[in-house]
N, C-alpha and C. Protein backbone atom coordinates (compact mmCIF):
# COMPACT_ATOMS: atom_id res chain seq x y z
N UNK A 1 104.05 5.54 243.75
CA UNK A 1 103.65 4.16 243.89
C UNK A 1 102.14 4.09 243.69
N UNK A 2 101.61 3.09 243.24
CA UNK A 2 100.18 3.27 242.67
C UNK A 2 99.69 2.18 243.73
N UNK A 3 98.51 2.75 243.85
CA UNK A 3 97.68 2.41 245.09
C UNK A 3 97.76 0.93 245.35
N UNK A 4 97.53 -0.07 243.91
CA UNK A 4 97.52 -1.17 244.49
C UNK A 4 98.52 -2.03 244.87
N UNK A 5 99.93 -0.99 244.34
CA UNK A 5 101.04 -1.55 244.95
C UNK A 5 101.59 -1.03 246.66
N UNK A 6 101.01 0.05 246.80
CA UNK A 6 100.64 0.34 248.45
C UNK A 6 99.54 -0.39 248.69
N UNK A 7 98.80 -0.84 248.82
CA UNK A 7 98.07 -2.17 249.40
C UNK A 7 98.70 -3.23 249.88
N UNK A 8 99.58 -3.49 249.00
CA UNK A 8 99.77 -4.94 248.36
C UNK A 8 100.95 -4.43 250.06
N UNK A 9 101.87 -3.61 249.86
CA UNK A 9 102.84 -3.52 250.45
C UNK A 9 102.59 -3.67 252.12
N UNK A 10 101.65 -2.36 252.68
CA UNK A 10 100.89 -2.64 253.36
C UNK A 10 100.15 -3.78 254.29
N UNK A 11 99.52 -4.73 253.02
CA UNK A 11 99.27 -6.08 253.57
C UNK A 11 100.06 -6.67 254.10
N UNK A 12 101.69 -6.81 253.58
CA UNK A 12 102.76 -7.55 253.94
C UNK A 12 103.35 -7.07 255.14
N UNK A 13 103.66 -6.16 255.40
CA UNK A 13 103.56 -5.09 256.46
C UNK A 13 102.92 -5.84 257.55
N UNK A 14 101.55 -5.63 257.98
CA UNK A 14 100.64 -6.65 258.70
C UNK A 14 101.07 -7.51 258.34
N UNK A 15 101.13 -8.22 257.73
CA UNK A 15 101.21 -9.76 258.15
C UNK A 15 102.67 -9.79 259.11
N UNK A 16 103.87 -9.06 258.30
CA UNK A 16 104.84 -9.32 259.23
C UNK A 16 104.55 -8.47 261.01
N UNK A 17 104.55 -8.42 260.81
CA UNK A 17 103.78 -7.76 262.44
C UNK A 17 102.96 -8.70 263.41
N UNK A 18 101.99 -8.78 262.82
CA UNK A 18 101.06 -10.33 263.14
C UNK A 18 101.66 -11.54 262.99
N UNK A 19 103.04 -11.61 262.73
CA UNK A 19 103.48 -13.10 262.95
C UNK A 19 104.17 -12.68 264.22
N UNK A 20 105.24 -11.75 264.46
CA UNK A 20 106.25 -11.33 265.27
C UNK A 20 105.27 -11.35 266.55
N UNK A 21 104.23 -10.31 265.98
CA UNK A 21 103.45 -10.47 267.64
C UNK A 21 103.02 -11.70 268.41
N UNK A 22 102.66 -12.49 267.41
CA UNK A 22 101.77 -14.09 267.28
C UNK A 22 103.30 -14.59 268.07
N UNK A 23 104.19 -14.53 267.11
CA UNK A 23 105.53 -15.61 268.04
C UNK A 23 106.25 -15.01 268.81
N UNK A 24 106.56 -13.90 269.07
CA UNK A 24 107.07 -13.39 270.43
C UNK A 24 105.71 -12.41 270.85
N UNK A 25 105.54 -12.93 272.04
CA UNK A 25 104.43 -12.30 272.94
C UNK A 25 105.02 -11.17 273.20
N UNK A 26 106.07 -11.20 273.80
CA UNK A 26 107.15 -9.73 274.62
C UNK A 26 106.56 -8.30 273.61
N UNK A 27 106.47 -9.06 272.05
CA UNK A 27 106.60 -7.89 271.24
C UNK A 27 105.09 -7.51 271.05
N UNK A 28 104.08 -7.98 271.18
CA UNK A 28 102.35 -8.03 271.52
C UNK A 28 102.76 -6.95 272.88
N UNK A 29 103.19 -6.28 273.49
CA UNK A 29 103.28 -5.85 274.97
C UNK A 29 103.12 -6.77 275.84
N UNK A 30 102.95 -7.74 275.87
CA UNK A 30 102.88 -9.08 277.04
C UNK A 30 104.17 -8.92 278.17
N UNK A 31 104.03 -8.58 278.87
CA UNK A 31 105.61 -9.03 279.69
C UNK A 31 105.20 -9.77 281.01
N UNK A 32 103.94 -10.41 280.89
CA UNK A 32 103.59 -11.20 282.68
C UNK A 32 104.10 -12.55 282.00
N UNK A 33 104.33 -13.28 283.05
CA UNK A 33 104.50 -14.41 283.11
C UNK A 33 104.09 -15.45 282.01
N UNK A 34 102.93 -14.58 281.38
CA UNK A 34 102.72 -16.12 280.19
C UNK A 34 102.83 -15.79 278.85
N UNK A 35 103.77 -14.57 279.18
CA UNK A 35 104.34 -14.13 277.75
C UNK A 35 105.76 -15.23 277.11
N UNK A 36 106.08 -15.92 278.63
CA UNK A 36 106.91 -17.18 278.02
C UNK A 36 106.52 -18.33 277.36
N UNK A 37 107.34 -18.78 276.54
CA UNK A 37 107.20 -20.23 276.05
C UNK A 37 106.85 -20.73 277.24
N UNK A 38 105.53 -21.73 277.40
CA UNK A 38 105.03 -22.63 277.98
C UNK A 38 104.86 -24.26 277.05
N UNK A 39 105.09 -25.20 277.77
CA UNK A 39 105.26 -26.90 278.22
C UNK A 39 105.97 -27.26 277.31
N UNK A 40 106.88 -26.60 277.71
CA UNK A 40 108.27 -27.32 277.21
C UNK A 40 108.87 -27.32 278.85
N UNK A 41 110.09 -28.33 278.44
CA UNK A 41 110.72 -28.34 280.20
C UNK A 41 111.26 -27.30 280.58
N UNK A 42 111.42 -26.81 281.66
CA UNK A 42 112.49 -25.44 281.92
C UNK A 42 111.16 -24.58 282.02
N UNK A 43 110.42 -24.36 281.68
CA UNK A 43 109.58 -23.30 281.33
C UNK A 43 108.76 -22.79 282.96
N UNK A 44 108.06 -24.25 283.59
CA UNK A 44 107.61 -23.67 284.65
C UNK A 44 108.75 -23.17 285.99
N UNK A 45 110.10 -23.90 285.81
CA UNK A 45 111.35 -23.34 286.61
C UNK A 45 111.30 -21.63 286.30
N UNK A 46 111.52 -21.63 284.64
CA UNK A 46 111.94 -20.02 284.77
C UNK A 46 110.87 -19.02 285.28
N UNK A 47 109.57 -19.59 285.06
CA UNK A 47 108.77 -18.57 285.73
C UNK A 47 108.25 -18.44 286.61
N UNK A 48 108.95 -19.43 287.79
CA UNK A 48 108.49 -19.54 289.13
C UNK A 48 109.68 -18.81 289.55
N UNK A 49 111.34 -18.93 289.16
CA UNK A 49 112.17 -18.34 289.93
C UNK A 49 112.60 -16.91 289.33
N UNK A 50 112.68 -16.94 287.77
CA UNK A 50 112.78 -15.75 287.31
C UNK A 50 112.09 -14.52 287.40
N UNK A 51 110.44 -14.67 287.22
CA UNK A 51 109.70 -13.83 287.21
C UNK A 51 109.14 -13.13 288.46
N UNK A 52 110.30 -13.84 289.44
CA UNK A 52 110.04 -12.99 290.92
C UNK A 52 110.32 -11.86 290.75
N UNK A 53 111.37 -11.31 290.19
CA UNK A 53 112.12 -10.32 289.77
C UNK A 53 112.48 -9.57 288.60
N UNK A 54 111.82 -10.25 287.83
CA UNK A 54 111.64 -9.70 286.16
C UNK A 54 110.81 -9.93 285.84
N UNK A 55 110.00 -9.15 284.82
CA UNK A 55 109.18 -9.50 283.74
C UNK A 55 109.62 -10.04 283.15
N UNK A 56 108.69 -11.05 282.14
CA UNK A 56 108.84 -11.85 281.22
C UNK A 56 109.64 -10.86 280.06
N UNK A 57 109.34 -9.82 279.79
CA UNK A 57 109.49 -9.26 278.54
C UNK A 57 111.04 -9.15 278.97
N UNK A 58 111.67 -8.93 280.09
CA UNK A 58 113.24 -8.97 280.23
C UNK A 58 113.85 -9.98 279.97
N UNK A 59 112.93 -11.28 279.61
CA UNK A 59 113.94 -12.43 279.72
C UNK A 59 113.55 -12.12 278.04
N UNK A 60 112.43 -12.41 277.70
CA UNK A 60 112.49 -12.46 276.03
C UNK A 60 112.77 -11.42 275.25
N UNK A 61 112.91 -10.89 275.53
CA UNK A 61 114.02 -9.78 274.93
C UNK A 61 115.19 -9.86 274.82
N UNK A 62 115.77 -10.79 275.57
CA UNK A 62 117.23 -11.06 275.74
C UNK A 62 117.56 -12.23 275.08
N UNK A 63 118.57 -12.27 274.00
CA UNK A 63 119.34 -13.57 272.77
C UNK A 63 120.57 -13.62 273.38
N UNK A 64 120.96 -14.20 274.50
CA UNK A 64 121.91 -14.68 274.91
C UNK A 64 122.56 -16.21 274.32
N UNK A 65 123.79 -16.31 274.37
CA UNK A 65 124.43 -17.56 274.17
C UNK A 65 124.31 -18.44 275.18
N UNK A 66 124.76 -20.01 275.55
CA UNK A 66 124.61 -20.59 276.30
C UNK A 66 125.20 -19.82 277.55
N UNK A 67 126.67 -19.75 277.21
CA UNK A 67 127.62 -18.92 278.13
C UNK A 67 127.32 -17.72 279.07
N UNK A 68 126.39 -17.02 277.88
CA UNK A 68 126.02 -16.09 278.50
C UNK A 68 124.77 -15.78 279.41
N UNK A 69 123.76 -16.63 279.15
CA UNK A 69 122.78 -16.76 280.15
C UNK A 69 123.38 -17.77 281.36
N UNK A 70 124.28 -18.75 281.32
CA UNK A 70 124.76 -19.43 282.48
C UNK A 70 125.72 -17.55 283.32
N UNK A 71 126.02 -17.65 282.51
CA UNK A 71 126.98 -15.87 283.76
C UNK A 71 125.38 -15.01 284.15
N UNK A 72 124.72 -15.08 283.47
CA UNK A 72 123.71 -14.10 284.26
C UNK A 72 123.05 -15.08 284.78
N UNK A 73 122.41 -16.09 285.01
CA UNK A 73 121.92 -16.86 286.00
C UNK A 73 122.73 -17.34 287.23
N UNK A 74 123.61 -17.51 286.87
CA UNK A 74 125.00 -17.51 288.17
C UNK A 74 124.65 -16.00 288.98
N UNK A 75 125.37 -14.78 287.82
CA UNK A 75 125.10 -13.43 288.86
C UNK A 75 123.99 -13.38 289.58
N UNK A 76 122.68 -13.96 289.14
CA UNK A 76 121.29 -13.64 289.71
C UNK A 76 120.89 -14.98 290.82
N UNK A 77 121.73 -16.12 290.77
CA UNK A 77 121.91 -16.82 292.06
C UNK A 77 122.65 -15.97 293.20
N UNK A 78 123.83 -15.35 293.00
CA UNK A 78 124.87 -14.59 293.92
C UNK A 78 124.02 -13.12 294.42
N UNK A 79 123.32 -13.27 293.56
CA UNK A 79 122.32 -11.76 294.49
C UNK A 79 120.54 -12.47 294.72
N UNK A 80 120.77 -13.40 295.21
CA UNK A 80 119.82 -14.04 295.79
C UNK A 80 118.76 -14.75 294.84
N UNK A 81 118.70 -15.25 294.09
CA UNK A 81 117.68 -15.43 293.57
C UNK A 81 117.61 -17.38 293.64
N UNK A 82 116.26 -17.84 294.16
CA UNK A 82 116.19 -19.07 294.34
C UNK A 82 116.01 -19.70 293.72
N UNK A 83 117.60 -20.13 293.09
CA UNK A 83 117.34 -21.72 291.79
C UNK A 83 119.05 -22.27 292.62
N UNK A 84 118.31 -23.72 293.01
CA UNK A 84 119.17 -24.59 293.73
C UNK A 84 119.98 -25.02 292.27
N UNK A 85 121.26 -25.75 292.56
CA UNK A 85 121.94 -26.06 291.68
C UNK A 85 121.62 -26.88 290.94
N UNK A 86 120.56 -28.12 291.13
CA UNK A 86 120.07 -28.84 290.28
C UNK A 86 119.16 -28.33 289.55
N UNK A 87 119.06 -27.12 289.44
CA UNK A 87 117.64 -26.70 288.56
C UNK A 87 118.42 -25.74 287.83
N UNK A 88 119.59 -25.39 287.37
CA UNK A 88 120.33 -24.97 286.49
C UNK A 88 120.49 -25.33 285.60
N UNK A 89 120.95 -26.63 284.89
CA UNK A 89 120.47 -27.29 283.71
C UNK A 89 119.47 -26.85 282.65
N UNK A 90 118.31 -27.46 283.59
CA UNK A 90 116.83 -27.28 283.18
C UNK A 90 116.46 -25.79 282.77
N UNK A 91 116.41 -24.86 283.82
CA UNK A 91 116.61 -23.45 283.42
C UNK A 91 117.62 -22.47 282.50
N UNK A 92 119.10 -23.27 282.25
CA UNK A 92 119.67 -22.85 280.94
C UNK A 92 118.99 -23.55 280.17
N UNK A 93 118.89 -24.89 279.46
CA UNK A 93 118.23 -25.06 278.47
C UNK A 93 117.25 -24.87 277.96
N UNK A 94 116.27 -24.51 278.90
CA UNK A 94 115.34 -23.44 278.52
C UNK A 94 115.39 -22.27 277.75
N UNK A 95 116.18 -21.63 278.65
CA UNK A 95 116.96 -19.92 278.35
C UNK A 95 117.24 -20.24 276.40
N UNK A 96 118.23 -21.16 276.31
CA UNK A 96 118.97 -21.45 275.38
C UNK A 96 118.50 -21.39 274.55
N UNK A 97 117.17 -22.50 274.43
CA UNK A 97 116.65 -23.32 273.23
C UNK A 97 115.82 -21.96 272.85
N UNK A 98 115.05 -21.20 273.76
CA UNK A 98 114.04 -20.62 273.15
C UNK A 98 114.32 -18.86 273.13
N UNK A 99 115.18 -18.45 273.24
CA UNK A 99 115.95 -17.22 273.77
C UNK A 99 117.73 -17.17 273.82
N UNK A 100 118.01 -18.27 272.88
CA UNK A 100 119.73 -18.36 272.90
C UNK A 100 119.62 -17.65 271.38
N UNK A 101 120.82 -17.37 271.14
CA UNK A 101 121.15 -17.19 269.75
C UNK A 101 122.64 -18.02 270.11
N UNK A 102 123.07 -18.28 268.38
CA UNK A 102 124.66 -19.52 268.38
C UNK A 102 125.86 -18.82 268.79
């Protein structure tokens, strides 16, 4: 491969890296608390009740379905974790929109 097509390749390289890092923080090493999507709704719920007990980088790391973040937020109510039932909504659609896959 001739040099300026390793450049060229290279460059692209970085850039994809520098976007991934730029849009998921988790993948920058970030895992405190403001490695989440912030002001959107849901956002200050999950990281007042979630991040008692997880790092951020555990939640964004995780592409759950709707279904499936409602069963692990259920399990993580049943082993104590404080999100009253009206703040379930708000905290799946959170989960969902920015950390769901279809």
């Amino acid at each position: 491969m001739s040099r300026r097509k390793r450049s060229a390749t290279s460059a692209g390289y970085g850039a994809i890296v520098w976007w991934t890092a730029r849009s998921y923080p988790a993948f920058a090493g970030n895992t405190g608390p403001e490695a989440l999507v912030a002001g959107v709704p849901g956002a200050d719920l999950v990281r007042a009740r979630c991040t008692l007990c997880h790092e951020a980088g555990h939640i964004t790391r995780s592409r759950l379905t709707r279904a499936e973040w409602e069963d692990t937020v259920r399990l993580m109510i049943k082993r104590g974790a404080p999100i009253a039932p009206e703040e379930l909504p708000a905290i799946l659609d959170y989960l969902t929109i920015n950390y769901g896959r279809p």
